[in-house]
Every structure is written in C-alpha cells, then in structure tokens.
C-alpha atoms as a PDB file:
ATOM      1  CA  UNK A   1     173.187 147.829  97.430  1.00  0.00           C
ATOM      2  CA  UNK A   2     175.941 149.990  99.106  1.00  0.00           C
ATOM      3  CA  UNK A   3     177.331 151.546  95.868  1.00  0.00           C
ATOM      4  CA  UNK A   4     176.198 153.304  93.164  1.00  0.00           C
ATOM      5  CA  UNK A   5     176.098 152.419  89.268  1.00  0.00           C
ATOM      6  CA  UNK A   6     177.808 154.602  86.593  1.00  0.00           C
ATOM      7  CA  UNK A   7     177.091 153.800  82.989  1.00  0.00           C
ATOM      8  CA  UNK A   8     179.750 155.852  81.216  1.00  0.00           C
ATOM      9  CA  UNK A   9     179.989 156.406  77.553  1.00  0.00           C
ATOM     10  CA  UNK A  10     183.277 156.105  75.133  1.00  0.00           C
ATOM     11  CA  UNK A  11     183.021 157.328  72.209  1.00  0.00           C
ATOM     12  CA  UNK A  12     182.841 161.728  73.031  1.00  0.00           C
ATOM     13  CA  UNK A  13     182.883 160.921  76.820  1.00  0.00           C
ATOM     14  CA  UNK A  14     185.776 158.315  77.761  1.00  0.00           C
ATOM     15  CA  UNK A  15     187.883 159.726  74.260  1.00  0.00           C
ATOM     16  CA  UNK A  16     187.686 162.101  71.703  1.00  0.00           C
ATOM     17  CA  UNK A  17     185.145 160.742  69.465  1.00  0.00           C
ATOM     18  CA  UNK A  18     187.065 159.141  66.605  1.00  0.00           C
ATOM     19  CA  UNK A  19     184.930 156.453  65.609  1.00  0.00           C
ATOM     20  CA  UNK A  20     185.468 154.025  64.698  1.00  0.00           C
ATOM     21  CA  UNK A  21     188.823 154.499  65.864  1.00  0.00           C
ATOM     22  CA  UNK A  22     189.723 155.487  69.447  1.00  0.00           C
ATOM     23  CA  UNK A  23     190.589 159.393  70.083  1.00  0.00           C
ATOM     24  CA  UNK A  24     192.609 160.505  72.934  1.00  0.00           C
ATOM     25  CA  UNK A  25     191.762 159.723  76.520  1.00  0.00           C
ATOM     26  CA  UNK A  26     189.852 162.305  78.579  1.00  0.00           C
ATOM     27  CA  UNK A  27     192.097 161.606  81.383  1.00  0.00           C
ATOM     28  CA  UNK A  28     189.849 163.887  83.934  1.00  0.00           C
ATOM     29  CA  UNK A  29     186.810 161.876  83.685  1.00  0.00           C
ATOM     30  CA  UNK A  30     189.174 158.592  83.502  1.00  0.00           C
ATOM     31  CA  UNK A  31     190.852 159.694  86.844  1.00  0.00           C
ATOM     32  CA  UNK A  32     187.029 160.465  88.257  1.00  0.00           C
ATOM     33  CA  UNK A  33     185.637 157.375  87.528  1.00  0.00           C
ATOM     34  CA  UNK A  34     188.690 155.431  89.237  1.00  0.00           C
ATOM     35  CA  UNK A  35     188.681 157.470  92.441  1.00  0.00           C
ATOM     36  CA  UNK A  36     184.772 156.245  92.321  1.00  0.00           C
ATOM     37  CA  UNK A  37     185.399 152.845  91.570  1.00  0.00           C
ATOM     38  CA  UNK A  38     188.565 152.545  94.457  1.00  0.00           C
ATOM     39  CA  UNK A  39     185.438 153.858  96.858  1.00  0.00           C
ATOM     40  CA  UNK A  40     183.099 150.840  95.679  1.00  0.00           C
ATOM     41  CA  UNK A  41     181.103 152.354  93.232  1.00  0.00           C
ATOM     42  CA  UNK A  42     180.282 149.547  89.669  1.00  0.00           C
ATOM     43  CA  UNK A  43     181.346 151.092  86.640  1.00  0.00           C
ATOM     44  CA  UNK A  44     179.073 149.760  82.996  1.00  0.00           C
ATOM     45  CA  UNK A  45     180.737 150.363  80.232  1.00  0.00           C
ATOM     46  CA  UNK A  46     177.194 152.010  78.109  1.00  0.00           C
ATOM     47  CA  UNK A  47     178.435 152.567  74.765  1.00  0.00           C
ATOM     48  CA  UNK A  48     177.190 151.650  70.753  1.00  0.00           C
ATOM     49  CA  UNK A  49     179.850 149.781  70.048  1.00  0.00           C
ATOM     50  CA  UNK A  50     179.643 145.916  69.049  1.00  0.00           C
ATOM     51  CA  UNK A  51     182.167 143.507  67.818  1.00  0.00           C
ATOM     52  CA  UNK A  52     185.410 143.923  67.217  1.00  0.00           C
ATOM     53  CA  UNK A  53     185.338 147.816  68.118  1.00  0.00           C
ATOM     54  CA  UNK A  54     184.115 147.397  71.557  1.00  0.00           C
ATOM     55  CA  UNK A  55     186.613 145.222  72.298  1.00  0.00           C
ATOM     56  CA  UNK A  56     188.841 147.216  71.347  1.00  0.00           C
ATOM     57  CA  UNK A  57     187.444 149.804  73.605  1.00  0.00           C
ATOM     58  CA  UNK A  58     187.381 147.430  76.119  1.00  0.00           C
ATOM     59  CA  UNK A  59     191.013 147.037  75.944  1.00  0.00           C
ATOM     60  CA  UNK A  60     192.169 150.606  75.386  1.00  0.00           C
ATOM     61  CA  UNK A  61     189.971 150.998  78.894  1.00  0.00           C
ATOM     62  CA  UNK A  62     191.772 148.536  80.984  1.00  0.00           C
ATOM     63  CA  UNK A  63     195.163 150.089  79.520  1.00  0.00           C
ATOM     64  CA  UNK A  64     194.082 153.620  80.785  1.00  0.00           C
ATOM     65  CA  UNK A  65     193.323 151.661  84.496  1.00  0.00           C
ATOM     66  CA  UNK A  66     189.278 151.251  83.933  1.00  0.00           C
ATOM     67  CA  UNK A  67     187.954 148.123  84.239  1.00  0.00           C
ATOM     68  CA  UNK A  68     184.203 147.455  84.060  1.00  0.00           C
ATOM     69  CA  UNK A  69     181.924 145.634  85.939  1.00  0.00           C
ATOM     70  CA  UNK A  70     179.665 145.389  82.797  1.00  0.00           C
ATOM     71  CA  UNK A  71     180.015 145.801  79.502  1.00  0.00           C
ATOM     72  CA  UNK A  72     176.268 146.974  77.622  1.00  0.00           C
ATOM     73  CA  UNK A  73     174.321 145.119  80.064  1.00  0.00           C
ATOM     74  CA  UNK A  74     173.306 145.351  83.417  1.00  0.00           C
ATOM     75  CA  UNK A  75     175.046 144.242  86.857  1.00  0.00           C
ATOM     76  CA  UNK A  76     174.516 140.375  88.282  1.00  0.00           C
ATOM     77  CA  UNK A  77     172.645 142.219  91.546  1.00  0.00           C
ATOM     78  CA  UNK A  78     170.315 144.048  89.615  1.00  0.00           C
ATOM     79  CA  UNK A  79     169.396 140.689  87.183  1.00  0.00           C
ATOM     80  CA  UNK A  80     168.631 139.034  90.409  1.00  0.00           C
ATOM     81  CA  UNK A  81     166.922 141.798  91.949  1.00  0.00           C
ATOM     82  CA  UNK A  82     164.697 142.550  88.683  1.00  0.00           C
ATOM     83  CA  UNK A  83     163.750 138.992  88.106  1.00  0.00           C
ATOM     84  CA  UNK A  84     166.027 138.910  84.646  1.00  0.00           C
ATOM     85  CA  UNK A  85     167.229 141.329  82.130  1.00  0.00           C
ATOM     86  CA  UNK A  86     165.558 144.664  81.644  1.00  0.00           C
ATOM     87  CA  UNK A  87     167.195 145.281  79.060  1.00  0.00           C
ATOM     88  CA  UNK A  88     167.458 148.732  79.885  1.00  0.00           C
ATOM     89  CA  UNK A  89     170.776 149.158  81.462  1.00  0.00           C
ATOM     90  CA  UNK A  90     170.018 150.528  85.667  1.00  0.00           C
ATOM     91  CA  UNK A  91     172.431 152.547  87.191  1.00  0.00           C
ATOM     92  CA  UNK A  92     172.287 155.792  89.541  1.00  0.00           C
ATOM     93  CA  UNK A  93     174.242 158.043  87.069  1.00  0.00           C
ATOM     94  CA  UNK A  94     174.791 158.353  83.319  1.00  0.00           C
ATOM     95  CA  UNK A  95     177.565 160.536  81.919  1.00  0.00           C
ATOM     96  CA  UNK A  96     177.286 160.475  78.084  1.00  0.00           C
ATOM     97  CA  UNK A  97     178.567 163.417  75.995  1.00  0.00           C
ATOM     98  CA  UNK A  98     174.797 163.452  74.266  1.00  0.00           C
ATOM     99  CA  UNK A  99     173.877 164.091  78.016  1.00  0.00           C
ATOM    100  CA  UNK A 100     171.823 167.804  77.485  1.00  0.00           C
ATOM    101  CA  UNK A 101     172.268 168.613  80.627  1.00  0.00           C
ATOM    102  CA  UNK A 102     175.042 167.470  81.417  1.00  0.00           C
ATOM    103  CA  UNK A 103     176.412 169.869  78.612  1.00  0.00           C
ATOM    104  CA  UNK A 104     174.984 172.761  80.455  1.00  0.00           C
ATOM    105  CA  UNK A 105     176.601 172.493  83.402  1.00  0.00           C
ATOM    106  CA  UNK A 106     179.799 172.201  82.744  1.00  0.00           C
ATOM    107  CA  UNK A 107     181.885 170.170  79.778  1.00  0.00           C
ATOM    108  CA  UNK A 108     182.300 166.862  80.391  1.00  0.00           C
ATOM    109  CA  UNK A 109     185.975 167.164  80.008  1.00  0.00           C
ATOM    110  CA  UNK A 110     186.302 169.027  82.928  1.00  0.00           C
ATOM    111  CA  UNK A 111     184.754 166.339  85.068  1.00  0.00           C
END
C-alpha cells in the first residue's frame, strides 16, 4: 500500500467532547488530517459511537470537509490482505485524545 491509515477519534479529538452531542470543531487537527488525505493518505473514522449519533458525526464530518474511507471498521485492502475482518481496526497511526502519549507530547489541539 502507498499510503498510510489514520484512525482518528471524535468525540475529545475531532470536537470538544460533548457527548452525546457534538462540541466545537478542532479545526487544527481537521485541517491536518485533510492536507493528509489530499496527499493519499485513508482516513477511519475510530470512534464509540453507534446509531443515530455516529451518523450524526458522520455528517457534521463531511460538513467540516472530512470524509472517511471507513467508518469503525477496517479498509477493503486490508480485508483482502488479512483474509477477512480482524476486527481490530489496522492503520499506521491513531490519534485519540485517551492517547497517553500522545498527551505528553503536545495537546492534541495543537496538531
């Protein structure tokens, strides 16, 4: 594969975490992951949310210009190349706000 695979969380990491309702955009890690996508990187939206809420996050995220390759599950190449579903969603890197260290290097927000 010639790109890399960002799972990216919502709630905390793509908005303020509001749950169950949507906070405000963190517009520096929005414009980040665009600028990665526009270079051919997959985004996965990785995120709790089921139902009604995530699509609602789904929507909010194609408003702010984001639109997934996945949503909660993993991308057609790497079903084929695992043999099925893992289950475990694959990708190169994971920005979540629970992300430890992550924290410690810097605030997400500033991405």
């Amino acid at each position: 594969m010639n790109f890399e695979i960002i799972a990216v969380d919502f709630d905390g990491t793509l908005c303020e975490n509001k749950w169950p309702e949507i906070g405000e955009p963190n517009k520096e890690l929005i414009t980040y992951l665009k600028k990665r996508q526009e270079t051919g990187d997959k985004l996965i939206l990785w995120t709790c949310r089921v139902g009604e809420i995530l699509d609602n996050a789904v929507i909010w995220s194609a408003e702010q210009g984001l639109i997934f390759d996945a949503v909660n599950e993993n991308l057609p190449e790497v079903l084929e190349r695992m043999g099925g579903d893992t289950r475990k969603i694959f990708a190169d890197e994971y920005i979540d706000d629970k992300n430890s260290f992550l924290n410690h290097l810097y605030d997400v927000k500033e991405i």
